[in-house]
PDB file of N, CA and C in Angstrom:
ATOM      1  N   UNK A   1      40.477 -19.241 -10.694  1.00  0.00           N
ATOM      2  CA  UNK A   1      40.926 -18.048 -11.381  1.00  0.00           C
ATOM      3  C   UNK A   1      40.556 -18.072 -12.853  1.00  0.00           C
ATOM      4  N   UNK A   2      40.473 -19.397 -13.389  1.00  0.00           N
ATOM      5  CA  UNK A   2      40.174 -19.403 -14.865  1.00  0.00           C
ATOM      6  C   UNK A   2      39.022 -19.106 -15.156  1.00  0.00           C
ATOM      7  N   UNK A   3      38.009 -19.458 -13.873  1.00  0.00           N
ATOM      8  CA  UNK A   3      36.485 -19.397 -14.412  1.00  0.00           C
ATOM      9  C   UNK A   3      35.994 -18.197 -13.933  1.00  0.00           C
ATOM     10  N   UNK A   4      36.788 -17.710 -13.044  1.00  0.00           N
ATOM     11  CA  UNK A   4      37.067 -16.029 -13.002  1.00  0.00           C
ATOM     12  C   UNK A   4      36.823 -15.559 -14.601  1.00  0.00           C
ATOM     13  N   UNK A   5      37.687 -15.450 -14.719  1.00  0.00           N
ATOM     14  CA  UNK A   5      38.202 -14.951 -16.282  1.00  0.00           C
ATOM     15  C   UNK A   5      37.522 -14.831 -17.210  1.00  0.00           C
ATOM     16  N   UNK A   6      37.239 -16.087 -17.023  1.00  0.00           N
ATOM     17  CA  UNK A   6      36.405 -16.636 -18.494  1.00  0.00           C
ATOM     18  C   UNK A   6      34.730 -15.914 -18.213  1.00  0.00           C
ATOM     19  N   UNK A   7      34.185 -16.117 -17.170  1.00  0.00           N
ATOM     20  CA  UNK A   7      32.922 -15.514 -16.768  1.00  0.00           C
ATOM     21  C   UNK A   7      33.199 -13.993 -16.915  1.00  0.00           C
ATOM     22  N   UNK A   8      34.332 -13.455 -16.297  1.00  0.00           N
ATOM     23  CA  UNK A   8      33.754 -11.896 -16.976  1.00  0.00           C
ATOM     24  C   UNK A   8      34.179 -11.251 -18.016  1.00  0.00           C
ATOM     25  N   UNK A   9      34.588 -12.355 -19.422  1.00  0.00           N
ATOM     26  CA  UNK A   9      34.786 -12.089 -20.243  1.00  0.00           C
ATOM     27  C   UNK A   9      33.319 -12.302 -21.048  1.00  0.00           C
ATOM     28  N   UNK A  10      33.027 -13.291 -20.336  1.00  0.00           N
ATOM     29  CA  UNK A  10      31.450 -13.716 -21.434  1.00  0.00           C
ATOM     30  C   UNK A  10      30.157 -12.423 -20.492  1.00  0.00           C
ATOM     31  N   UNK A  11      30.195 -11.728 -19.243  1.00  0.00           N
ATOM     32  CA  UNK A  11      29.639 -11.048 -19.230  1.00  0.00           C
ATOM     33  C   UNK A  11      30.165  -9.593 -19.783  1.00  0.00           C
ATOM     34  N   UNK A  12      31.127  -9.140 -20.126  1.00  0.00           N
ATOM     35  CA  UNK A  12      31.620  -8.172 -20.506  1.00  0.00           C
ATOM     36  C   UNK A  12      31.425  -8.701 -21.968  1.00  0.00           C
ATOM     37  N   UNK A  13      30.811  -8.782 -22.525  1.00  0.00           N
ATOM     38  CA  UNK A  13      30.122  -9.633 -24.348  1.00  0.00           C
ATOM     39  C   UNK A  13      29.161  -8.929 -24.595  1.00  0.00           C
ATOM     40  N   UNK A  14      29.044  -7.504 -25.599  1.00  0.00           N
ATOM     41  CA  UNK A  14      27.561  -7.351 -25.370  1.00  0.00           C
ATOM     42  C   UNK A  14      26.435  -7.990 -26.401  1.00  0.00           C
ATOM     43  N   UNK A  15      27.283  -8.934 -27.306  1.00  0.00           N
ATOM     44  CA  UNK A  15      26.821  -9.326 -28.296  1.00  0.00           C
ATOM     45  C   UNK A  15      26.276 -10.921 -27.257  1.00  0.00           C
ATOM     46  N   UNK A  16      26.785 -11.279 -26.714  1.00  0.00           N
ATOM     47  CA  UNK A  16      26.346 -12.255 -25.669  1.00  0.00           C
ATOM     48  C   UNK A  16      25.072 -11.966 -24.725  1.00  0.00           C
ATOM     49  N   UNK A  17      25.476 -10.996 -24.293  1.00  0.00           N
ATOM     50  CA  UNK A  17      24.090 -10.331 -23.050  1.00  0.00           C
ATOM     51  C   UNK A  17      23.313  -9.936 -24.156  1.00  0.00           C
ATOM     52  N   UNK A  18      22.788  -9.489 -25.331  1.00  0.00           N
ATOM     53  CA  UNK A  18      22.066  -9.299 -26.539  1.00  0.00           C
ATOM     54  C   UNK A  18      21.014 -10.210 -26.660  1.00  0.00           C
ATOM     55  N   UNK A  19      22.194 -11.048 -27.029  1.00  0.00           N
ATOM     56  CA  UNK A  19      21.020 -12.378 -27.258  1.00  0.00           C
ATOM     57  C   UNK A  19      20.412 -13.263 -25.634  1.00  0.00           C
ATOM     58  N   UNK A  20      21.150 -13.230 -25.121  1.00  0.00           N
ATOM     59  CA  UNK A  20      20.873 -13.644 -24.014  1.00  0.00           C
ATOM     60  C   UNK A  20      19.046 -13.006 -23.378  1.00  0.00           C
ATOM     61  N   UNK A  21      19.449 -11.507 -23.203  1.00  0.00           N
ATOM     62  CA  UNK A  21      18.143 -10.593 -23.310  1.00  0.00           C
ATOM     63  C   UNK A  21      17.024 -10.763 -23.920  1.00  0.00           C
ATOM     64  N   UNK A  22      17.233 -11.491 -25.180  1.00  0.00           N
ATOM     65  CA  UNK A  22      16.020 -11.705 -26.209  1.00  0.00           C
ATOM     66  C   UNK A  22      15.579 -12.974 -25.735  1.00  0.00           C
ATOM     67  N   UNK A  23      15.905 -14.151 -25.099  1.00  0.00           N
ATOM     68  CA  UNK A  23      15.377 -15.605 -24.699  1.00  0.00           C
ATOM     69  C   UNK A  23      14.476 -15.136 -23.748  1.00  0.00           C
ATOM     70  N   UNK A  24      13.576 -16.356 -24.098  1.00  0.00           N
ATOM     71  CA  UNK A  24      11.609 -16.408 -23.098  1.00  0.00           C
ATOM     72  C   UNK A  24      12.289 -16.295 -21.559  1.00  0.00           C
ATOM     73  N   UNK A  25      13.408 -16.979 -21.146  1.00  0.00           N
ATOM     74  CA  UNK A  25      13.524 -17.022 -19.511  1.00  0.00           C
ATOM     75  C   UNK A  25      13.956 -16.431 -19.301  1.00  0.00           C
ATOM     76  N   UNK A  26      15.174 -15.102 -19.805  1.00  0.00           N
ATOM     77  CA  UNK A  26      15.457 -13.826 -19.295  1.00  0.00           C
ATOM     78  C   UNK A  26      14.135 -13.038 -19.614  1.00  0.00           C
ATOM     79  N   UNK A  27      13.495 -13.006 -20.258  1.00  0.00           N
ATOM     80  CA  UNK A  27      11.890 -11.959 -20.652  1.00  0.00           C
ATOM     81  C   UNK A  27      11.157 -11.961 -19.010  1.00  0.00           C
ATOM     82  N   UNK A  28      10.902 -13.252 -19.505  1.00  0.00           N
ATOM     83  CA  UNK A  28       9.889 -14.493 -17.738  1.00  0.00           C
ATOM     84  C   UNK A  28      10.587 -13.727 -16.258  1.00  0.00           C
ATOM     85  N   UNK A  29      11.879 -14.138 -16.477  1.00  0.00           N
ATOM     86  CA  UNK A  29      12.032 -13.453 -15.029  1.00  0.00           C
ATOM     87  C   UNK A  29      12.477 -11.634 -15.198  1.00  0.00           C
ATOM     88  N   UNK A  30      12.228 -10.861 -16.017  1.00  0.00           N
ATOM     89  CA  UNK A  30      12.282 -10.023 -15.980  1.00  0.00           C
ATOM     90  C   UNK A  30      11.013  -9.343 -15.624  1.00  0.00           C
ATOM     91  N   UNK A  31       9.991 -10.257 -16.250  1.00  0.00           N
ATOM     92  CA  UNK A  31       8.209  -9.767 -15.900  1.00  0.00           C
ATOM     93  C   UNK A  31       7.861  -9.949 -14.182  1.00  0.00           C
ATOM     94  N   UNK A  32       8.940 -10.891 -13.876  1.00  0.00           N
ATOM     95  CA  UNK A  32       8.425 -11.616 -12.545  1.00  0.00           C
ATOM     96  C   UNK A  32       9.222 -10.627 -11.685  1.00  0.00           C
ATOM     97  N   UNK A  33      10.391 -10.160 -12.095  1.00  0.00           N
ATOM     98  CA  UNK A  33      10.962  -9.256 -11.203  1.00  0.00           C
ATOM     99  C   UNK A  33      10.169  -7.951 -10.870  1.00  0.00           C
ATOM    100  N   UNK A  34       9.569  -6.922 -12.148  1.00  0.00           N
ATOM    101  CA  UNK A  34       8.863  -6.402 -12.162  1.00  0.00           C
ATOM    102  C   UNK A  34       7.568  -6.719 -11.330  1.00  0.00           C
ATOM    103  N   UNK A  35       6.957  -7.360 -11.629  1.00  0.00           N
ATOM    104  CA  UNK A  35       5.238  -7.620 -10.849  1.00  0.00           C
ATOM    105  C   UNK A  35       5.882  -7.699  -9.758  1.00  0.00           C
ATOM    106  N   UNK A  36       6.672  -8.391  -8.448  1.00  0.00           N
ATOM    107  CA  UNK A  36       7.016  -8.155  -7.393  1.00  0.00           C
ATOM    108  C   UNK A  36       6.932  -7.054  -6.880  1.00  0.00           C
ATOM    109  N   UNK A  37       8.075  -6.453  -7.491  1.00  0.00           N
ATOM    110  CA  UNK A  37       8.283  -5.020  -7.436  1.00  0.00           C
ATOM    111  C   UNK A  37       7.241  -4.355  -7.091  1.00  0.00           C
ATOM    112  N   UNK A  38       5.790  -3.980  -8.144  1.00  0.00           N
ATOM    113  CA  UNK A  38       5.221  -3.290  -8.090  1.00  0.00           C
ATOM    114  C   UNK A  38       3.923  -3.982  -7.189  1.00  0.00           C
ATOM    115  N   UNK A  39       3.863  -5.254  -6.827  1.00  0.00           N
ATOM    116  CA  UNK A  39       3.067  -5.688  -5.941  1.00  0.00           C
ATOM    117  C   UNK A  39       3.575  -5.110  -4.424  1.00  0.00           C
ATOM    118  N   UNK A  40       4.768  -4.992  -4.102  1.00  0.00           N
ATOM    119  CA  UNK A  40       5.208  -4.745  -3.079  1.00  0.00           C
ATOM    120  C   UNK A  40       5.384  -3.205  -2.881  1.00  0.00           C
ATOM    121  N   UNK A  41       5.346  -2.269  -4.055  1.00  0.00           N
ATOM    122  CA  UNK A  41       5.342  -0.770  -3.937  1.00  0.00           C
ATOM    123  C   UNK A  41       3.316  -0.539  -3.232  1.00  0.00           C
ATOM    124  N   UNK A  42       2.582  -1.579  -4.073  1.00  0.00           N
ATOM    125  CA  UNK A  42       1.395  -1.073  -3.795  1.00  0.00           C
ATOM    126  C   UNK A  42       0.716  -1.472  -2.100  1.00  0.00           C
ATOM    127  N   UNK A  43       1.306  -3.189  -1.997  1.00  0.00           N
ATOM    128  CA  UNK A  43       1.167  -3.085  -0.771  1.00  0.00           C
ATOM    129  C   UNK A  43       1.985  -2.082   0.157  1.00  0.00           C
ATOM    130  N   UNK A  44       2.910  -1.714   0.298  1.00  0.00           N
ATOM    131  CA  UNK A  44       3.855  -0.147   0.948  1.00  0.00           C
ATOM    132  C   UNK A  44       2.521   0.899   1.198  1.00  0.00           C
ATOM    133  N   UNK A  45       1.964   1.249  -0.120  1.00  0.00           N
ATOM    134  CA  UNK A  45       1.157   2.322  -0.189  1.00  0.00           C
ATOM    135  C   UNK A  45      -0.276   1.905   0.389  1.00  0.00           C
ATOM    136  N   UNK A  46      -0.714   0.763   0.339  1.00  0.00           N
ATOM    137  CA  UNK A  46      -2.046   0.551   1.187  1.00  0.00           C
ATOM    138  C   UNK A  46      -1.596   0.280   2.559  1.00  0.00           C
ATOM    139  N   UNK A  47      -0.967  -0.104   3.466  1.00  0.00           N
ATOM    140  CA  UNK A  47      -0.215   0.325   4.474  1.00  0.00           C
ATOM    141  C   UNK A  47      -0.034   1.706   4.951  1.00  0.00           C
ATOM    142  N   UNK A  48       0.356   2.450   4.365  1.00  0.00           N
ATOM    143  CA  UNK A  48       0.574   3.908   4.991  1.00  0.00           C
ATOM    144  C   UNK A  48      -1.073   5.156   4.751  1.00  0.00           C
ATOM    145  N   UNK A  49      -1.908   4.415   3.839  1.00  0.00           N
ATOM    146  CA  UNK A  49      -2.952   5.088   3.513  1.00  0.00           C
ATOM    147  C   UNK A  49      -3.900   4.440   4.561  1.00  0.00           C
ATOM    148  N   UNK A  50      -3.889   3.072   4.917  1.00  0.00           N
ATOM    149  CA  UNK A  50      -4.567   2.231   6.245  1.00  0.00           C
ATOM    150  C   UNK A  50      -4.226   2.920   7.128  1.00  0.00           C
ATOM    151  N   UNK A  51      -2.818   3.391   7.649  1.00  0.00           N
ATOM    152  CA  UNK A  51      -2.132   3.971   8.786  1.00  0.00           C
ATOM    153  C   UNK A  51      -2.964   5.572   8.274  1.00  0.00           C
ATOM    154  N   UNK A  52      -2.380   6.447   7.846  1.00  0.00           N
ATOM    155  CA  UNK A  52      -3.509   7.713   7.397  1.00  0.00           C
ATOM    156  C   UNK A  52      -4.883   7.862   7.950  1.00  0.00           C
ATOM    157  N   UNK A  53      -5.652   6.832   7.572  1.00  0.00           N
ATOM    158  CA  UNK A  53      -7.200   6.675   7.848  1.00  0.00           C
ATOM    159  C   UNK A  53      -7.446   6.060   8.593  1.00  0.00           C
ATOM    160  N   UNK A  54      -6.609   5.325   9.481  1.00  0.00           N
ATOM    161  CA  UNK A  54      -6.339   4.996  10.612  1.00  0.00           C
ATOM    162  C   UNK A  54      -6.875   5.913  11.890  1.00  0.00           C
ATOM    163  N   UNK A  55      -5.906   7.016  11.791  1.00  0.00           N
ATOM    164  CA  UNK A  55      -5.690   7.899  12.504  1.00  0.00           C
ATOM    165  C   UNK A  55      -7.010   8.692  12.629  1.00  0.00           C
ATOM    166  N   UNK A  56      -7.439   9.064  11.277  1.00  0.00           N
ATOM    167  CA  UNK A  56      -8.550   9.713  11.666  1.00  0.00           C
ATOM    168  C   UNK A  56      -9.205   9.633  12.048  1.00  0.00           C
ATOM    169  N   UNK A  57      -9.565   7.997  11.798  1.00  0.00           N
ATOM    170  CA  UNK A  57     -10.953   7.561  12.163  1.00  0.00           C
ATOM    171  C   UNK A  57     -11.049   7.591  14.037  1.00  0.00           C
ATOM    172  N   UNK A  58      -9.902   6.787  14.294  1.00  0.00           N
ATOM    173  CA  UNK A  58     -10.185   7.145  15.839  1.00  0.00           C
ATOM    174  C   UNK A  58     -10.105   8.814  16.126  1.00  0.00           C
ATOM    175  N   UNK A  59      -9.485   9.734  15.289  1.00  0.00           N
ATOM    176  CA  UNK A  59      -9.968  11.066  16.080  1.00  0.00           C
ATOM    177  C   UNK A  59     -11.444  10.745  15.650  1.00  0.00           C
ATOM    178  N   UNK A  60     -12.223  10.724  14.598  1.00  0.00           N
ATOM    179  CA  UNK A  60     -13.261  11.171  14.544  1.00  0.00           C
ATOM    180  C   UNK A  60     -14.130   9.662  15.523  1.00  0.00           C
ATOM    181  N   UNK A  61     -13.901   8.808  15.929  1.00  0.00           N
ATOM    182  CA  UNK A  61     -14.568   7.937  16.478  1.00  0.00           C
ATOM    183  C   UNK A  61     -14.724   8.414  18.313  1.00  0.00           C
ATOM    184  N   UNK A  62     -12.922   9.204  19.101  1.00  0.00           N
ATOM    185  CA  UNK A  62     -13.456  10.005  19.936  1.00  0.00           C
ATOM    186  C   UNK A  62     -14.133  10.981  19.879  1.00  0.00           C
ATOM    187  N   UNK A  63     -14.263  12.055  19.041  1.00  0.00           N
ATOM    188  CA  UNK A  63     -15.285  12.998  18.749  1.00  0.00           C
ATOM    189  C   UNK A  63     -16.530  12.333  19.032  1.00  0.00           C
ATOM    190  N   UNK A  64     -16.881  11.168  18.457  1.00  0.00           N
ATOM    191  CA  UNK A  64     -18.512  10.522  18.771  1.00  0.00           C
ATOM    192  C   UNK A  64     -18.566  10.374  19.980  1.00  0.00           C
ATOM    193  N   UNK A  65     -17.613  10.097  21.245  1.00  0.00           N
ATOM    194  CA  UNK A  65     -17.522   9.467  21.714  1.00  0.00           C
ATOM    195  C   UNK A  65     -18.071  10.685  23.050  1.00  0.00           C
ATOM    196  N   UNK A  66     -17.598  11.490  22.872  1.00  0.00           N
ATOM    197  CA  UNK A  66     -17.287  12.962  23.605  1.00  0.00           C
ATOM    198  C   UNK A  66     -19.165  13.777  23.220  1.00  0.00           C
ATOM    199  N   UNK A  67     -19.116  13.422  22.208  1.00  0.00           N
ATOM    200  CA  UNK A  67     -20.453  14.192  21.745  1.00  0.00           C
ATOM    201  C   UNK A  67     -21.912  13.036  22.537  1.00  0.00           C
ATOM    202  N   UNK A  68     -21.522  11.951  22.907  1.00  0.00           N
ATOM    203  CA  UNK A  68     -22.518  11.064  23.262  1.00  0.00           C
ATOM    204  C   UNK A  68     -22.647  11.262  24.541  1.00  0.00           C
ATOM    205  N   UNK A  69     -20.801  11.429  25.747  1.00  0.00           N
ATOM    206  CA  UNK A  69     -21.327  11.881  26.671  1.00  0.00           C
ATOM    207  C   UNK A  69     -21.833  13.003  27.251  1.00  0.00           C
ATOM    208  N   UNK A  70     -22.245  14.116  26.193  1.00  0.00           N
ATOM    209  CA  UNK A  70     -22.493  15.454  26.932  1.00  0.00           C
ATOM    210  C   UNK A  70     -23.855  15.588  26.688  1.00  0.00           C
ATOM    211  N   UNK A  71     -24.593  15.853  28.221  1.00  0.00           N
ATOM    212  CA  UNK A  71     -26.427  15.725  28.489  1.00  0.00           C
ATOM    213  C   UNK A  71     -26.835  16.599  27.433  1.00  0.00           C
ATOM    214  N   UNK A  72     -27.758  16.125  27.225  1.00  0.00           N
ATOM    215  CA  UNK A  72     -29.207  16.620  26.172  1.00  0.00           C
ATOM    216  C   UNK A  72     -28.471  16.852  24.914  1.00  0.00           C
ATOM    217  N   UNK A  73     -27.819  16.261  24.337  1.00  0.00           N
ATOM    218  CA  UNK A  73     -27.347  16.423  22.866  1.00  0.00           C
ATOM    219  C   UNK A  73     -26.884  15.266  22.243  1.00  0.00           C
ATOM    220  N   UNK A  74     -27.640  14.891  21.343  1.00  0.00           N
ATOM    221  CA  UNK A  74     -27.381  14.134  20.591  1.00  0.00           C
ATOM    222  C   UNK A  74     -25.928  13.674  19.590  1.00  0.00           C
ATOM    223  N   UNK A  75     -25.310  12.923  19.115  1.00  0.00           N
ATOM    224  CA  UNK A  75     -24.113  12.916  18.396  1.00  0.00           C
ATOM    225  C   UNK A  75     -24.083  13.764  17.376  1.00  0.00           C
ATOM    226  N   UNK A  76     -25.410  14.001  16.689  1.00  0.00           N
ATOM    227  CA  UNK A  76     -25.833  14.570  15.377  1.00  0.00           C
ATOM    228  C   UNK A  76     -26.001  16.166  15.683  1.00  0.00           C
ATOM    229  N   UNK A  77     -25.496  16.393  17.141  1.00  0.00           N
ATOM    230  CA  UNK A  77     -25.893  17.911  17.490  1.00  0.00           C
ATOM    231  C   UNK A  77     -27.576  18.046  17.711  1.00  0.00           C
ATOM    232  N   UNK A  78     -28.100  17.441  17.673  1.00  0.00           N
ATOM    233  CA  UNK A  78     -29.773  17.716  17.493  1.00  0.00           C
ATOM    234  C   UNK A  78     -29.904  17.825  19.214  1.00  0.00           C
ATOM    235  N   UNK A  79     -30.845  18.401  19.960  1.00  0.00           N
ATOM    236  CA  UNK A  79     -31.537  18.620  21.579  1.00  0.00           C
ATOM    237  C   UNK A  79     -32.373  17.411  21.587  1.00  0.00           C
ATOM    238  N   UNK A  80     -31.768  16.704  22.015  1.00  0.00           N
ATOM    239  CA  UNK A  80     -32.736  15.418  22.597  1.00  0.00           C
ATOM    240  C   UNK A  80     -33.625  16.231  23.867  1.00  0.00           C
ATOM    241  N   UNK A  81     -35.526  15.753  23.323  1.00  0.00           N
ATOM    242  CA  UNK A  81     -36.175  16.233  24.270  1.00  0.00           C
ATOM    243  C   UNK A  81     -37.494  14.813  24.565  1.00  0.00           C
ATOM    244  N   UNK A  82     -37.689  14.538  25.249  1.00  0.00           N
ATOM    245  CA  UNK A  82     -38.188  12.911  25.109  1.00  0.00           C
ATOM    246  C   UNK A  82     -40.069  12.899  25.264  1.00  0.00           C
ATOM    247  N   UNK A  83     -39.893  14.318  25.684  1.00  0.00           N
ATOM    248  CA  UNK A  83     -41.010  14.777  25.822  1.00  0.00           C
ATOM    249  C   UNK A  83     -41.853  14.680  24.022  1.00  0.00           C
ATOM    250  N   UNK A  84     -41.189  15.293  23.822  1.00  0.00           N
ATOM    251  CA  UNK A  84     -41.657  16.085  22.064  1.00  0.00           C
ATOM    252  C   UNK A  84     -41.421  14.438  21.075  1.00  0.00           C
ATOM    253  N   UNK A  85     -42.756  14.567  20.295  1.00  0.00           N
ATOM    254  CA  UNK A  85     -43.093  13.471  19.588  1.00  0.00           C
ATOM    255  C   UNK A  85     -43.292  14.196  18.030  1.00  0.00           C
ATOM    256  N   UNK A  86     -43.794  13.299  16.900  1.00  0.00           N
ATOM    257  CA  UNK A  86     -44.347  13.516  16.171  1.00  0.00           C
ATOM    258  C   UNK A  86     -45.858  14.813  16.267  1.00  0.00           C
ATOM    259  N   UNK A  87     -46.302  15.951  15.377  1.00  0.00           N
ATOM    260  CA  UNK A  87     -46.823  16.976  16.216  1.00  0.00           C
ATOM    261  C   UNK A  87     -47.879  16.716  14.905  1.00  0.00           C
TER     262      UNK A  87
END
Protein backbone atom coordinates (compact mmCIF):
# COMPACT_ATOMS: atom_id res chain seq x y z
CA UNK A 1 0.00 0.00 0.00
CA UNK A 2 2.93 2.35 0.69
CA UNK A 3 4.54 1.81 -2.61
CA UNK A 4 1.11 2.24 -3.91
CA UNK A 5 1.19 5.68 -2.72
CA UNK A 6 4.32 6.71 -3.06
CA UNK A 7 4.43 5.61 -6.95
CA UNK A 8 1.40 7.59 -7.81
CA UNK A 9 2.48 10.39 -6.13
CA UNK A 10 5.87 10.50 -8.05
CA UNK A 11 3.79 9.81 -11.29
CA UNK A 12 1.22 12.40 -10.58
CA UNK A 13 4.76 14.98 -10.42
CA UNK A 14 4.76 16.89 -13.45
CA UNK A 15 7.90 18.44 -12.59
CA UNK A 16 9.17 14.70 -12.25
CA UNK A 17 7.68 13.27 -15.62
CA UNK A 18 9.45 16.74 -17.11
CA UNK A 19 12.59 15.82 -16.49
CA UNK A 20 12.18 12.37 -16.73
CA UNK A 21 10.93 13.13 -20.62
CA UNK A 22 14.09 15.03 -21.35
CA UNK A 23 16.66 11.79 -20.48
CA UNK A 24 18.41 9.85 -23.73
CA UNK A 25 16.34 6.50 -22.55
CA UNK A 26 12.90 7.95 -22.35
CA UNK A 27 13.86 9.90 -26.00
CA UNK A 28 15.46 6.04 -27.22
CA UNK A 29 12.43 4.27 -26.39
CA UNK A 30 10.15 6.79 -27.51
CA UNK A 31 11.94 6.68 -31.18
CA UNK A 32 11.73 2.86 -30.87
CA UNK A 33 8.12 2.94 -30.01
CA UNK A 34 7.44 5.09 -32.91
CA UNK A 35 9.56 3.20 -35.79
CA UNK A 36 7.56 0.00 -34.73
CA UNK A 37 4.60 1.62 -35.03
CA UNK A 38 5.11 2.91 -38.33
CA UNK A 39 7.02 -0.22 -39.58
CA UNK A 40 3.99 -2.17 -38.74
CA UNK A 41 1.33 0.52 -40.23
CA UNK A 42 3.44 0.09 -43.55
CA UNK A 43 3.72 -3.53 -43.48
CA UNK A 44 -0.57 -3.49 -42.83
CA UNK A 45 -0.58 -1.40 -46.04
CA UNK A 46 1.72 -3.59 -48.32
CA UNK A 47 -0.47 -6.50 -47.32
CA UNK A 48 -3.77 -5.17 -48.35
CA UNK A 49 -2.26 -3.44 -51.63
CA UNK A 50 -0.53 -7.28 -52.33
CA UNK A 51 -4.16 -8.55 -51.53
CA UNK A 52 -5.67 -5.57 -54.11
CA UNK A 53 -3.27 -6.62 -56.94
CA UNK A 54 -3.66 -9.81 -56.03
CA UNK A 55 -6.99 -10.02 -57.16
CA UNK A 56 -6.57 -8.52 -60.28
CA UNK A 57 -3.99 -10.10 -61.51
CA UNK A 58 -5.68 -13.48 -61.43
CA UNK A 59 -8.83 -11.76 -63.05
CA UNK A 60 -6.61 -10.51 -65.64
CA UNK A 61 -4.39 -13.82 -65.73
CA UNK A 62 -8.02 -15.78 -66.42
CA UNK A 63 -8.84 -13.36 -69.10
CA UNK A 64 -5.40 -14.72 -70.80
CA UNK A 65 -6.40 -17.76 -70.09
CA UNK A 66 -9.97 -17.69 -71.85
CA UNK A 67 -8.50 -15.60 -74.76
CA UNK A 68 -5.81 -18.53 -75.47
CA UNK A 69 -8.52 -21.05 -75.52
CA UNK A 70 -10.73 -19.58 -78.19
CA UNK A 71 -9.68 -20.97 -82.06
CA UNK A 72 -7.96 -18.62 -84.38
CA UNK A 73 -7.27 -15.76 -81.98
CA UNK A 74 -4.53 -14.89 -80.51
CA UNK A 75 -4.26 -13.44 -76.66
CA UNK A 76 -3.32 -10.07 -78.26
CA UNK A 77 -6.72 -10.29 -80.25
CA UNK A 78 -4.67 -10.54 -83.54
CA UNK A 79 -6.28 -13.73 -86.33
CA UNK A 80 -3.74 -16.23 -86.16
CA UNK A 81 -3.39 -17.43 -89.86
CA UNK A 82 -0.28 -19.86 -90.30
CA UNK A 83 -0.60 -19.68 -93.74
CA UNK A 84 0.40 -15.80 -94.09
CA UNK A 85 4.16 -14.97 -93.65
CA UNK A 86 6.26 -12.02 -94.04
CA UNK A 87 4.87 -10.47 -97.75
Amino acid sequence: MVLRSLLARLLNSQQLIESLSETRLMRRAAQLTVASITRAQDAIRDAVRAAALGGGQQQQQQQQEQQQQRPGKSPQGDEQNPRSGPQ
